[in-house]
Protein backbone atom coordinates (compact mmCIF):
# COMPACT_ATOMS: atom_id res chain seq x y z
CA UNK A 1 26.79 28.20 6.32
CA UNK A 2 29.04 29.73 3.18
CA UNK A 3 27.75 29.62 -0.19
CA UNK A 4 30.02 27.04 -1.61
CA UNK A 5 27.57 24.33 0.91
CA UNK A 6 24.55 24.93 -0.92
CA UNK A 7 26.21 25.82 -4.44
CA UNK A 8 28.85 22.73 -4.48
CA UNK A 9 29.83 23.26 -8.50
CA UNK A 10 33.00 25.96 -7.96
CA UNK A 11 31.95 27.22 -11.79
CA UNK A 12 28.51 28.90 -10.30
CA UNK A 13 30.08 30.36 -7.30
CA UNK A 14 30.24 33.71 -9.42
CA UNK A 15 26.10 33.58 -10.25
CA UNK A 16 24.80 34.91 -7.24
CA UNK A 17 22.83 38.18 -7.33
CA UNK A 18 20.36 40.17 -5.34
CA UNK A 19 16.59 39.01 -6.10
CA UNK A 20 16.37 42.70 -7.30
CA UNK A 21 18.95 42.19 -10.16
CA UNK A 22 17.51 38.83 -11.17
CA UNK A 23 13.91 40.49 -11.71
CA UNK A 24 15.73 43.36 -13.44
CA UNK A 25 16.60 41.00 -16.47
CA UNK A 26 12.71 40.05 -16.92
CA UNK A 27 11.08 41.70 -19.56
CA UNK A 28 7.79 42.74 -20.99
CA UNK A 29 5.97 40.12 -22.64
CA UNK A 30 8.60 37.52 -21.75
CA UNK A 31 7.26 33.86 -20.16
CA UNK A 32 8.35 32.72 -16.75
CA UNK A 33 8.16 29.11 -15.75
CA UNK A 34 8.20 29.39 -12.33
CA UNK A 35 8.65 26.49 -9.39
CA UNK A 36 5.69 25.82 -7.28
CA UNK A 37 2.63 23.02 -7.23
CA UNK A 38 -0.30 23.57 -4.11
CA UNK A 39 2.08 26.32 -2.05
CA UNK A 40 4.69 23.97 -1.66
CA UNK A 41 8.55 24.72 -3.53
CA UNK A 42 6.97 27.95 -4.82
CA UNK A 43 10.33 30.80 -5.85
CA UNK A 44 9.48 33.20 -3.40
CA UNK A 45 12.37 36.53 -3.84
CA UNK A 46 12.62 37.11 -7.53
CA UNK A 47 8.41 37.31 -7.92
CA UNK A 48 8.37 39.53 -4.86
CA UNK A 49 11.04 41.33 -6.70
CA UNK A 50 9.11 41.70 -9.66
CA UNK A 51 5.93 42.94 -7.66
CA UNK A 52 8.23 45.85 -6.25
CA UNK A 53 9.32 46.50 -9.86
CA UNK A 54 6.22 47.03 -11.14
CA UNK A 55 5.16 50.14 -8.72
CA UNK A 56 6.93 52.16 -11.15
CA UNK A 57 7.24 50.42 -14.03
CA UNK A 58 4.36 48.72 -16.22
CA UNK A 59 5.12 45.33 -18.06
CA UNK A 60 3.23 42.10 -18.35
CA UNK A 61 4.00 38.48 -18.43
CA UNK A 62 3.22 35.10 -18.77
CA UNK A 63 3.14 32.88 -15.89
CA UNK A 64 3.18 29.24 -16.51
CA UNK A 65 3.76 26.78 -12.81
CA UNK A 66 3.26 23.57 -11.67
CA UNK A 67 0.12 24.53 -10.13
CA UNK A 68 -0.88 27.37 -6.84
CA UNK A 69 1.56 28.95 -5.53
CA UNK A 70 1.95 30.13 -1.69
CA UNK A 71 3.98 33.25 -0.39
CA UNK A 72 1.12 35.87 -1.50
CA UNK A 73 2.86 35.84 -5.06
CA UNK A 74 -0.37 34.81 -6.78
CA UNK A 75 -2.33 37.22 -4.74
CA UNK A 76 0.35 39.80 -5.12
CA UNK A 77 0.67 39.44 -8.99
CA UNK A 78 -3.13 39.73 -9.42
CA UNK A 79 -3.06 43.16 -7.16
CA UNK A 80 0.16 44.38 -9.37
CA UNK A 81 -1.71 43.74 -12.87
CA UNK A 82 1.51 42.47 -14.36
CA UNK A 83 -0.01 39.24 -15.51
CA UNK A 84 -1.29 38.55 -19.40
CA UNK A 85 -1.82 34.72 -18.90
CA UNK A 86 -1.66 32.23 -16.17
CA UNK A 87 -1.78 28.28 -16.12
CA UNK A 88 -2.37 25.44 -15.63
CA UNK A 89 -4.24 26.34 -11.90
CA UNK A 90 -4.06 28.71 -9.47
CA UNK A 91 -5.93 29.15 -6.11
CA UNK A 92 -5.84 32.50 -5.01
CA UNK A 93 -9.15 34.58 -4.19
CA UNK A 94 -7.63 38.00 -5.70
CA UNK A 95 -6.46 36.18 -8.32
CA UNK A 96 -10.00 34.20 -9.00
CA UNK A 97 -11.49 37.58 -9.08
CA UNK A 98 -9.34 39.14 -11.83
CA UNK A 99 -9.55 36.10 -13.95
CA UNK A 100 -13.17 36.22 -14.19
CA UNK A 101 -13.68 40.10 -14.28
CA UNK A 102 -11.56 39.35 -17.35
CA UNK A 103 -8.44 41.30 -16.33
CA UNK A 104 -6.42 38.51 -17.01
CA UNK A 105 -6.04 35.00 -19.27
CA UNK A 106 -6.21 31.87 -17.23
CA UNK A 107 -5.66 28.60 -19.38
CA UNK A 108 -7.61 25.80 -17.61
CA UNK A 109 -6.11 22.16 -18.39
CA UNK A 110 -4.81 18.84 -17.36
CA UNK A 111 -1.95 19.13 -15.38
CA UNK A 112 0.01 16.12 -16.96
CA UNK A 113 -0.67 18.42 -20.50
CA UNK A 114 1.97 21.32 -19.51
CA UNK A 115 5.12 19.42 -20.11
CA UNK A 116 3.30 17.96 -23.63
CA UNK A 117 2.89 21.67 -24.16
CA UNK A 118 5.89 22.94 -23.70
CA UNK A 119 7.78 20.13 -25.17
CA UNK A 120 6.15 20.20 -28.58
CA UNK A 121 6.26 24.09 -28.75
CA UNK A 122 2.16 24.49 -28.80
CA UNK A 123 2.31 27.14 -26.34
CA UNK A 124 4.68 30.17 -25.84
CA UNK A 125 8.29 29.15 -24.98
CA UNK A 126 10.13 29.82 -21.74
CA UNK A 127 11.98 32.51 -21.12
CA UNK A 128 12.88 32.16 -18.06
CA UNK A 129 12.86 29.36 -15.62
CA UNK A 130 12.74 30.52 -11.78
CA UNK A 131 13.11 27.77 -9.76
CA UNK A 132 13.69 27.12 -5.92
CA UNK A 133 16.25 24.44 -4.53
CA UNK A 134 17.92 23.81 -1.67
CA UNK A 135 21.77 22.79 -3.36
CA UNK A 136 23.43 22.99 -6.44
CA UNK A 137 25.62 19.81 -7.19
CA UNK A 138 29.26 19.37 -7.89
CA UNK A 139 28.03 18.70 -11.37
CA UNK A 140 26.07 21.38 -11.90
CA UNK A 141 22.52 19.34 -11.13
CA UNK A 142 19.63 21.45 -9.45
CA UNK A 143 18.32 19.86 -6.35
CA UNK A 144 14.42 21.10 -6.05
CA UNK A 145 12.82 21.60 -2.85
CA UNK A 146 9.30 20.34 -1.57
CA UNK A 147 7.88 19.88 -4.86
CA UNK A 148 8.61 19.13 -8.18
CA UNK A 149 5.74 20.12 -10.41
CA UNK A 150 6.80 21.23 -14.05
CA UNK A 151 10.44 22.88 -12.91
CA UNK A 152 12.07 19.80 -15.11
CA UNK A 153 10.61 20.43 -18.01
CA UNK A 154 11.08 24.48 -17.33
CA UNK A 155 14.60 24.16 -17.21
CA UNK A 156 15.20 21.81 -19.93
CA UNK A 157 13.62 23.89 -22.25
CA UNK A 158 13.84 27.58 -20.73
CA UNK A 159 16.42 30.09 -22.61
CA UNK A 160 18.07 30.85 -19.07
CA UNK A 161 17.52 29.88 -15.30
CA UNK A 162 17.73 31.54 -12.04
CA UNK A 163 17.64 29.23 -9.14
CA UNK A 164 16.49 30.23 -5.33
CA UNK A 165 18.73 28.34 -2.87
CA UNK A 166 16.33 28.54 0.15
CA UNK A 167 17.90 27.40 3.16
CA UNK A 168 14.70 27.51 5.46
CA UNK A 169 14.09 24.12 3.45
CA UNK A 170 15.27 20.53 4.37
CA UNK A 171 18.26 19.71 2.96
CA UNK A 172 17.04 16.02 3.86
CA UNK A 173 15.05 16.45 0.95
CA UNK A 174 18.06 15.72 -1.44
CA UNK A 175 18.06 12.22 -2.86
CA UNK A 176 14.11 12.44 -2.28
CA UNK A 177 13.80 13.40 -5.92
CA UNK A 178 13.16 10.81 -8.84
CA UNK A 179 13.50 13.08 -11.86
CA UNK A 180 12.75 11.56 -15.26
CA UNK A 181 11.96 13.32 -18.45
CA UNK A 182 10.04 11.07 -21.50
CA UNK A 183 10.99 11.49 -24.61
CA UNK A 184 9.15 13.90 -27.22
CA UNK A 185 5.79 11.49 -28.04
CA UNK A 186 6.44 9.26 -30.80
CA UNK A 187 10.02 9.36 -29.98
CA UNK A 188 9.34 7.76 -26.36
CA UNK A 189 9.61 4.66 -24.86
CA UNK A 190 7.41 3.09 -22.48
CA UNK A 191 7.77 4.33 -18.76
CA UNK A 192 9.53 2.33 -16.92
CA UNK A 193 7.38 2.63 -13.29
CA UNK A 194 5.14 -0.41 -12.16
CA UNK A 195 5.41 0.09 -8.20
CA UNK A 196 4.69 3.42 -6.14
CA UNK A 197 8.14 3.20 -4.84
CA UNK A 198 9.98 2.66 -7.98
CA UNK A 199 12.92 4.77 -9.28
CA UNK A 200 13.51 5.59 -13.03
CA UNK A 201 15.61 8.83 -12.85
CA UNK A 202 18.20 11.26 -11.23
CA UNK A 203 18.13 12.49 -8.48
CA UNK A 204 18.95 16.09 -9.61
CA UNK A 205 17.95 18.38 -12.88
CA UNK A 206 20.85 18.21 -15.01
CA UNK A 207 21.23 21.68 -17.40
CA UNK A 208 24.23 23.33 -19.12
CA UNK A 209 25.66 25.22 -16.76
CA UNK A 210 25.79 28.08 -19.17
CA UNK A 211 21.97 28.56 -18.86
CA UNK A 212 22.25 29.33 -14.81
CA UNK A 213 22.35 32.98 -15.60
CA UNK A 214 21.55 33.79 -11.75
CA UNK A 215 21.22 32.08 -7.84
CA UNK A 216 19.89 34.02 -5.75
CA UNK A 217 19.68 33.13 -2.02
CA UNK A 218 16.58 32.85 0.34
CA UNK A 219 15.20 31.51 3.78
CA UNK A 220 11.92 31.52 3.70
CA UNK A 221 9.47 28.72 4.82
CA UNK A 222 6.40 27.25 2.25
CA UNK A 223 3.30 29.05 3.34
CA UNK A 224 1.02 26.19 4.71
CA UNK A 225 -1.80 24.64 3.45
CA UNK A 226 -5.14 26.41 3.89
CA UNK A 227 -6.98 22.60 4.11
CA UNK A 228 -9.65 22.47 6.82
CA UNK A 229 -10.05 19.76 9.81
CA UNK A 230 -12.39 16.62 9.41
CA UNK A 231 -15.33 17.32 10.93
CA UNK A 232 -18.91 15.30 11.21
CA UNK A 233 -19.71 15.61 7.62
CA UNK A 234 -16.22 14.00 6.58
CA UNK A 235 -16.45 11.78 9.01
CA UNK A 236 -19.64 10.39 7.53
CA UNK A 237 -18.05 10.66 4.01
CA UNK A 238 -14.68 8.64 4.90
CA UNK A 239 -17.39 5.77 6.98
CA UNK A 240 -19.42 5.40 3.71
CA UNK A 241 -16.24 5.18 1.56
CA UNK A 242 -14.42 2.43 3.85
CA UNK A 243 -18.28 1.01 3.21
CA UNK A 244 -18.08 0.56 -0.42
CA UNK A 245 -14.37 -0.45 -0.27
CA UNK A 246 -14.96 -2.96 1.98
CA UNK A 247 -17.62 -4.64 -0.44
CA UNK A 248 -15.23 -4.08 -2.94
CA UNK A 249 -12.73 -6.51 -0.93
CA UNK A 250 -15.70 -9.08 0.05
CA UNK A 251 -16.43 -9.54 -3.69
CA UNK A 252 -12.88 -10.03 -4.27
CA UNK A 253 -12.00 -7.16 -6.54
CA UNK A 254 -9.71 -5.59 -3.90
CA UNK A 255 -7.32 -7.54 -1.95
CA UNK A 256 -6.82 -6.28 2.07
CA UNK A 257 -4.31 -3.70 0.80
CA UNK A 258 -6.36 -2.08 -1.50
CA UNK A 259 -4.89 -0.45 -4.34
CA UNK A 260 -2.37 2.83 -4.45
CA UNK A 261 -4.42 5.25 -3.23
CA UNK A 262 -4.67 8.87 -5.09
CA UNK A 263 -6.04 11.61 -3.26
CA UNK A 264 -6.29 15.44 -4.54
CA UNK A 265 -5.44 18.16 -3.16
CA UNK A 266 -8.63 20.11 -0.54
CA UNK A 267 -10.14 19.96 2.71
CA UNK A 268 -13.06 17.51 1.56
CA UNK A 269 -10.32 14.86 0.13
CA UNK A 270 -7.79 15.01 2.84
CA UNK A 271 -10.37 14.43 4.87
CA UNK A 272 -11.97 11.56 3.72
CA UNK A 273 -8.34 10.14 3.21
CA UNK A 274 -7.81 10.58 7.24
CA UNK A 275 -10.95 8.76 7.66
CA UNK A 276 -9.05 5.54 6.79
CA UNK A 277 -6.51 5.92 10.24
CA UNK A 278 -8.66 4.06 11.99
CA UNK A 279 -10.06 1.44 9.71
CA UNK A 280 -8.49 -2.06 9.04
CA UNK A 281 -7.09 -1.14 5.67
CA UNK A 282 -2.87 -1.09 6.02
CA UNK A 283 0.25 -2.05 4.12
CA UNK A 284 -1.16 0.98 1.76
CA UNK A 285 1.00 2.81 -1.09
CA UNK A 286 0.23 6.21 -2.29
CA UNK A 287 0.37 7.78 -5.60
CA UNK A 288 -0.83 10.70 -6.34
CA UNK A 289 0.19 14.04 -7.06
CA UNK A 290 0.04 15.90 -3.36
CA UNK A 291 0.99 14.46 -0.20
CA UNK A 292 -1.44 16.45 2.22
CA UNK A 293 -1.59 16.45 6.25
CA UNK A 294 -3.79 12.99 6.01
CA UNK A 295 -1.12 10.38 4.50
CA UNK A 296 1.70 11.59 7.39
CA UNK A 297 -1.14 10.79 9.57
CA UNK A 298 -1.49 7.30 7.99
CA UNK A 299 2.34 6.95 7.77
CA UNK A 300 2.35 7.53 11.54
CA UNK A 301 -0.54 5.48 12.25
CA UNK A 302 1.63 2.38 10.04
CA UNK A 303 -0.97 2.22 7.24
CA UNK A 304 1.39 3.51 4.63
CA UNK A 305 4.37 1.42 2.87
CA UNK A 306 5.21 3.66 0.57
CA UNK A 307 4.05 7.22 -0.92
CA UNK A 308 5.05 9.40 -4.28
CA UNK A 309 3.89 12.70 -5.10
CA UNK A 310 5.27 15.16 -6.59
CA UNK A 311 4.26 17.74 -3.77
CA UNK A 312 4.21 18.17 -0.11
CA UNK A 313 1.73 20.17 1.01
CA UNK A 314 0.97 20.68 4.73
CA UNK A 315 -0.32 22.70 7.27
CA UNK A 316 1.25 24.84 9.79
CA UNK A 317 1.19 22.01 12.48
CA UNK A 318 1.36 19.23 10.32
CA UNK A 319 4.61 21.35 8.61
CA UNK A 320 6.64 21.47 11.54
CA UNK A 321 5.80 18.13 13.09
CA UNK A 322 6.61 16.54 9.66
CA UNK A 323 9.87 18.52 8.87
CA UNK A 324 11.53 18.41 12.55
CA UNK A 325 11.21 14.84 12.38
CA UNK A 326 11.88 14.38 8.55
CA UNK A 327 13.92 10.83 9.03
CA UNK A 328 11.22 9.40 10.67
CA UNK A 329 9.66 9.77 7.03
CA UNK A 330 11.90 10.29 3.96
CA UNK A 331 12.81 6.62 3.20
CA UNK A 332 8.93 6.36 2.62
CA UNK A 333 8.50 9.27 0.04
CA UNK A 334 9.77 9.78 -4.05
CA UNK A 335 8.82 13.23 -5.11
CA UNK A 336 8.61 13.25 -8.84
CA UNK A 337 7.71 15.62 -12.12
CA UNK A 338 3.88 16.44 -11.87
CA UNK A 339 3.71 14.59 -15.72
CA UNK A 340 4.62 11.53 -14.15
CA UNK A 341 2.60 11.82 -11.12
CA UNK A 342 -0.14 12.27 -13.26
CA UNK A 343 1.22 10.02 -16.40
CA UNK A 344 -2.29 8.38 -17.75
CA UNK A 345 0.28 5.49 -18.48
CA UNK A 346 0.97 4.85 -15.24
CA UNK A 347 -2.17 5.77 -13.77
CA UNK A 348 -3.98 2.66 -15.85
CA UNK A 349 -0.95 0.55 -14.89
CA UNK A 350 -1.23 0.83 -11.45
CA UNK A 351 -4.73 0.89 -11.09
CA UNK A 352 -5.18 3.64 -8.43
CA UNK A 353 -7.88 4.48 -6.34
CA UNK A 354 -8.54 8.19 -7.27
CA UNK A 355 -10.55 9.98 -4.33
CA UNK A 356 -11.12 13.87 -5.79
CA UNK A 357 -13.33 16.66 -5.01
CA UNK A 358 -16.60 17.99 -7.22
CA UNK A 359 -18.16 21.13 -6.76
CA UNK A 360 -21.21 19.67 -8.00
CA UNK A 361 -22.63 16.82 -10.27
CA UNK A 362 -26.15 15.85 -11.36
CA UNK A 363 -28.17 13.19 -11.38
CA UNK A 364 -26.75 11.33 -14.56
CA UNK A 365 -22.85 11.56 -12.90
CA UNK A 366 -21.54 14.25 -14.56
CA UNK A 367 -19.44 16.13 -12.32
CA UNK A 368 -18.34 20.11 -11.89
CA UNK A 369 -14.99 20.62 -10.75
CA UNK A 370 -14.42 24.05 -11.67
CA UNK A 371 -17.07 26.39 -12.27
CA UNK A 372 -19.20 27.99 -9.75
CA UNK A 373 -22.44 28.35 -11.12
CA UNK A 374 -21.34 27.32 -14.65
CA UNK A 375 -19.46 30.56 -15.35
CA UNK A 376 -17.18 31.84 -12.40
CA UNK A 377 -13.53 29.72 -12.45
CA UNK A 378 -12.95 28.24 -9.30
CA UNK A 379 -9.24 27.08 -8.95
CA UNK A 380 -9.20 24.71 -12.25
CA UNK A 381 -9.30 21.38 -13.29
CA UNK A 382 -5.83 20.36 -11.44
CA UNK A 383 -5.24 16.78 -11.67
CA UNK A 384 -8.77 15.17 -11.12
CA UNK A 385 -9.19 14.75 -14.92
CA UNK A 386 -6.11 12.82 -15.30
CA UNK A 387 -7.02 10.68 -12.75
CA UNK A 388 -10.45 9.75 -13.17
CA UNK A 389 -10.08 9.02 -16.76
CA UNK A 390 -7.34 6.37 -15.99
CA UNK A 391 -8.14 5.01 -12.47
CA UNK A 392 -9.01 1.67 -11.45
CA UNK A 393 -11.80 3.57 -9.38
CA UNK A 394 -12.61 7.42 -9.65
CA UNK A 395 -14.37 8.87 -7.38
CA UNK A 396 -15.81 12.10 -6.41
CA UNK A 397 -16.46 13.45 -2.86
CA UNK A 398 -18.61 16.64 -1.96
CA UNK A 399 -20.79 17.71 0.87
CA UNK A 400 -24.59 17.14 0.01
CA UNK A 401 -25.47 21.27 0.32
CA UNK A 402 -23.40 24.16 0.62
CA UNK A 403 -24.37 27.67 2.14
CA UNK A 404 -26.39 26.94 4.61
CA UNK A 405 -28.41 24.18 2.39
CA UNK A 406 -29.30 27.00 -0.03
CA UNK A 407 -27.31 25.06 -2.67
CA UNK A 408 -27.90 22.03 -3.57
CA UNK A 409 -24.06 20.06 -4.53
CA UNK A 410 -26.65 17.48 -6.50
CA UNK A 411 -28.34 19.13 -9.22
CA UNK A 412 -30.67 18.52 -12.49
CA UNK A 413 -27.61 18.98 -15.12
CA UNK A 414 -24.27 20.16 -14.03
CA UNK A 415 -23.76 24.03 -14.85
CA UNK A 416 -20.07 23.11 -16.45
CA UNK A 417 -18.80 19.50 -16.79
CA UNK A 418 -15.53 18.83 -16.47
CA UNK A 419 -15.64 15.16 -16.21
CA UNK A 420 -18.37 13.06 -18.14
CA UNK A 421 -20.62 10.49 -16.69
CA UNK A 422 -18.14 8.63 -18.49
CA UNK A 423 -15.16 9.01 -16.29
CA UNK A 424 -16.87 9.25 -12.53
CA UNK A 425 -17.17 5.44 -11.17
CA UNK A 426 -18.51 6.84 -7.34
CA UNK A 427 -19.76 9.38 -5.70
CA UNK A 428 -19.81 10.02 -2.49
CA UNK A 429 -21.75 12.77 -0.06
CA UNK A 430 -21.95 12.92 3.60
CA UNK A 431 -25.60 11.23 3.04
CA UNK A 432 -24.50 7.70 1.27
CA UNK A 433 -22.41 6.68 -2.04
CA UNK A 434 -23.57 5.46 -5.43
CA UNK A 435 -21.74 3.04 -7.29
CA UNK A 436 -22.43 4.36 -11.04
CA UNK A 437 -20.58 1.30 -12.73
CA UNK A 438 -22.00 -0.40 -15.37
CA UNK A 439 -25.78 1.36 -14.97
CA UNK A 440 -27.30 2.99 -17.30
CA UNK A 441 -28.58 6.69 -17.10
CA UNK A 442 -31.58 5.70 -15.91
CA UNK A 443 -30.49 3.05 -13.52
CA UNK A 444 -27.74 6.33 -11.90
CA UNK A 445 -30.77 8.16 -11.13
CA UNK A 446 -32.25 6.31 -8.26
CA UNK A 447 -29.08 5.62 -6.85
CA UNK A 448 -27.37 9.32 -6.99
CA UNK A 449 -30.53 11.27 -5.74
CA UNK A 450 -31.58 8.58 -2.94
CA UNK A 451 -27.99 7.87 -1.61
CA UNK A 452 -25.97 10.62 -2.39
CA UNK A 453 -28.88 13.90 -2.01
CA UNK A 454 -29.99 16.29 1.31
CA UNK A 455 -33.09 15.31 2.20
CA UNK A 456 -34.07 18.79 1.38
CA UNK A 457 -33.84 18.72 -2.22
CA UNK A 458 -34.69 14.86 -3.31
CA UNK A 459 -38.01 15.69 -3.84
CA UNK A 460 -37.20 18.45 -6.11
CA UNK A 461 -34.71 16.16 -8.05
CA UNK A 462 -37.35 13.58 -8.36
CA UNK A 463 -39.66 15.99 -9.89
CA UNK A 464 -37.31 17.21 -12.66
CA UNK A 465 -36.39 13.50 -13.31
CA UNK A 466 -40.11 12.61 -13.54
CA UNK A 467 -41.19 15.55 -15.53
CA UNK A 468 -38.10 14.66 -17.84
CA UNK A 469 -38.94 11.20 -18.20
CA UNK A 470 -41.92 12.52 -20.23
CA UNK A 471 -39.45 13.05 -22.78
CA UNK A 472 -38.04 10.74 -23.23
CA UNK A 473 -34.67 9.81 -24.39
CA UNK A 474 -31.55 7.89 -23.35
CA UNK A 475 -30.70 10.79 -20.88
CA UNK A 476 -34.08 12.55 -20.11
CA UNK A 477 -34.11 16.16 -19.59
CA UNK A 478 -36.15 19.14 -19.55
CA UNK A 479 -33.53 21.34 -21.42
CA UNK A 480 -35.51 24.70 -20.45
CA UNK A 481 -35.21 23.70 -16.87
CA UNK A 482 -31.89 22.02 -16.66
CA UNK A 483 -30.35 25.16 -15.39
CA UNK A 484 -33.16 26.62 -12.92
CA UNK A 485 -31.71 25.69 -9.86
CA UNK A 486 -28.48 27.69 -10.76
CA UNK A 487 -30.67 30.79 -12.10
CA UNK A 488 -32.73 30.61 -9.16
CA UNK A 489 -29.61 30.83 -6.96
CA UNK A 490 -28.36 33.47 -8.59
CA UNK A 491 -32.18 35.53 -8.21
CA UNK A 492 -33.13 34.57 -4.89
CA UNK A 493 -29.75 33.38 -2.98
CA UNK A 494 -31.30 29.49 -2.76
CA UNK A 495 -31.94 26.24 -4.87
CA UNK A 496 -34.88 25.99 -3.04
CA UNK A 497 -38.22 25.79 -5.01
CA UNK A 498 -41.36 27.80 -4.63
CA UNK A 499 -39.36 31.16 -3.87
CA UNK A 500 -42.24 33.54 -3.72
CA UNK A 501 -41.75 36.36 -6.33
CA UNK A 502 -39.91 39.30 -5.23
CA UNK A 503 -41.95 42.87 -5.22
């Protein structure tokens, strides 16, 4: 394979350089927007590049993506200090260290909010945009690889581009891409998307040519997901979620085909998606920002129409089945920008079913997606808050307990709340679901400790909801106490009550 198949525009033949002499031109201080949403279409040589660089030579930068990124690079800038702020999520346990030892700035937000961002110059501009693809056009239009994430609105508004032609990626992904860019808001008009499968753009980013200031060549594969297998506990979850959507059908609010389904990105949610292979739901569309292992499973099983993401993210089995037999699925799948995927617009249009992971929530419905323990960041806030704001139905899935049962995934007041009681319409635990919609605080309570709480610990929620009731007030609680299952954690290792006192 010679250049000129992958780089088809004759006037960028001339742009190709070493990943070494594209990191050279980075400098200290400067902003990269950089390819990559869940370890899928991640640049892979120039950061790797940069890492080497920075054994003898100290400089910082700014590191905005579409979300994680695979290939070690997170991991690898964390270990190489050369990062001053990182957004808009990230998954990486080196990484998660260093932002909360404080070594580093992580900015937490919405995912469709980057492009807003950017576009409206609220946060720093891009110097650089580093993005992989697998061609170059005859017209000088960048065909992205196996996601999409923010690298449209990186390179319409970065001062210069270097592209990564990987070759180790499909090149059946080209005409996969529906690329559309909004106007500035107050400028825009209305999105023109009213169907999963619809297409409102190119096919290809379109930039001046003059910006390409580099292509650098690489064959490298995504790294694969890190999402576990279903297992009892999931299996339980999925069975009590078909439950409630099956009432939802008998009372007529779903038809037989449900609604496009969005499912985030995790072991718990791809889980509980894979639950519906074998249940009588079909003709199903998907729109959501990740395409995990669980809707090629429903594709194969012929419960899926039509999917759009902006992301495929798979894992190592589920990668090579998928992309070794990639006709089999492409006429199925749009891949789009992640501020489309996650457009609140079309998210209320649609009506979605929104299926994402908490960490936590309490007994009022207030849900932790972020924060261990109130304090320690997690991964971030990803697309869940987009979602669940704007969904037909949002709803949350977590296991009941975590470590062992010492903690409790249902507690008194959620240590950090990243989506109000406001926003969350189910949840769902391994133990039962609650409906929340149209109750009252006090009518959640009931539902969310008796349905959706271990055993273990609904005595212990009863007796903070009692004891709070004493207070009164539309949402009673014992403000002293709210937070004594996370501070007892933290003392003893458990949630448990009635920890004897240490000597």
């Amino acid at each position: 394979m010679t250049n000129g198949d992958r780089i088809r525009d004759e006037r960028l033949h001339d742009r190709v350089v070493s990943a070494k002499d594209a990191a050279s031109w980075i400098e200290d201080g400067m902003t990269l927007g950089m390819s990559g949403f869940t370890r899928a279409g991640d640049v892979k040589a120039v950061p790797t590049a940069l890492v080497d660089r920075a054994e003898h030579e100290h400089f910082k930068v700014n590191v905005f993506t579409g979300a994680s990124l695979g290939s070690d690079i997170d991991k690898m800038f964390a270990e190489a200090g050369i990062i001053n702020k990182r957004l808009p999520f990230q998954a990486d346990p080196v990484m998660r260290k260093k932002i909360n030892q404080g070594e580093h700035l992580f900015v937490d937000h919405h995912l469709s909010h980057t492009s807003e961002w950017i576009r409206h110059g609220v946060i720093e501009p891009i110097d650089y945009a580093i993005l992989e693809a697998i061609a170059i056009t005859e017209d000088g239009g960048i065909i992205p690889s196996t996601s999409i994430g923010n690298s449209l609105v990186f390179a319409e508004n970065a001062q210069n581009i270097i592209i990564e032609i990987n070759t180790a990626q499909p090149q059946l992904l080209e005409g996969m891409h529906d690329l559309y860019s909004p106007a500035k808001q107050g400028d825009r008009q209305p999105i023109p998307l009213t169907k999963p499968n619809d297409r409102i753009g190119g096919t290809s980013i379109q930039v001046d040519p003059a910006k390409i200031k580099g292509i650098v060549f690489t064959h490298q594969e995504d790294s694969p997901s890190t999402i576990g297998k279903p297992d009892a506990e999931t299996k339980m979850m999925a069975d009590y979620l078909l439950d409630f959507l099956r009432d939802e059908v008998a009372s007529g609010r779903l038809t037989k085909q449900l609604a496009p389904i969005q499912s985030g990105i995790g072991s718990v949610a791809n889980a509980v998606l894979h639950g519906m292979v074998d249940s009588e739901f079909k003709n199903l569309q998907v729109y959501s920002e990740v395409l995990q292992d669980a809707v090629f499973d429903l594709i194969d099983a012929g419960k899926v129409d039509a999917a759009s993401c902006c992301s495929i993210t798979l894992s190592e089995d589920k990668m090579k089945q998928v992309f070794s037999n990639f006709e089999n699925y492409r006429d199925k799948l749009i891949m789009r920008p992640q501020e489309i995927s996650n457009h609140p617009e079309i998210i209320r249009r649609l009506g979605l079913i929104s299926i994402n992971t908490a960490l936590e929530f309490d007994i009022y419905g207030n849900v932790n997606s972020t924060h261990v323990s109130g304090t320690k960041m997690m991964n971030g806030i990803g697309g869940s808050g987009d979602f669940a704001r704007n969904a037909k139905l949002a709803i949350f899935v977590t296991k009941s307990i975590a470590k062992d049962g010492n903690i409790s995934s249902i507690v008194p007041f959620a240590s950090h709340i990243d989506h109000t009681e406001h926003d969350v319409d189910v949840v769902v635990t391994e133990q039962g679901y609650a409906d929340l919609r149209g109750l009252a605080p006090r009518e959640r309570v009931p539902k969310i400790i008796e349905n959706c709480a271990h055993p273990m610990y609904r005595q212990q929620l009863w007796d903070y909801y009692n004891e709070a009731l004493e207070r009164g007030g539309q949402t009673p609680h014992v403000l002293e106490k709210a937070f004594s299952w996370h501070a007892n954690f933290t003392k003893y290792g458990t949630m448990k009550e009635r920890v004897p006192e240490m000597v």
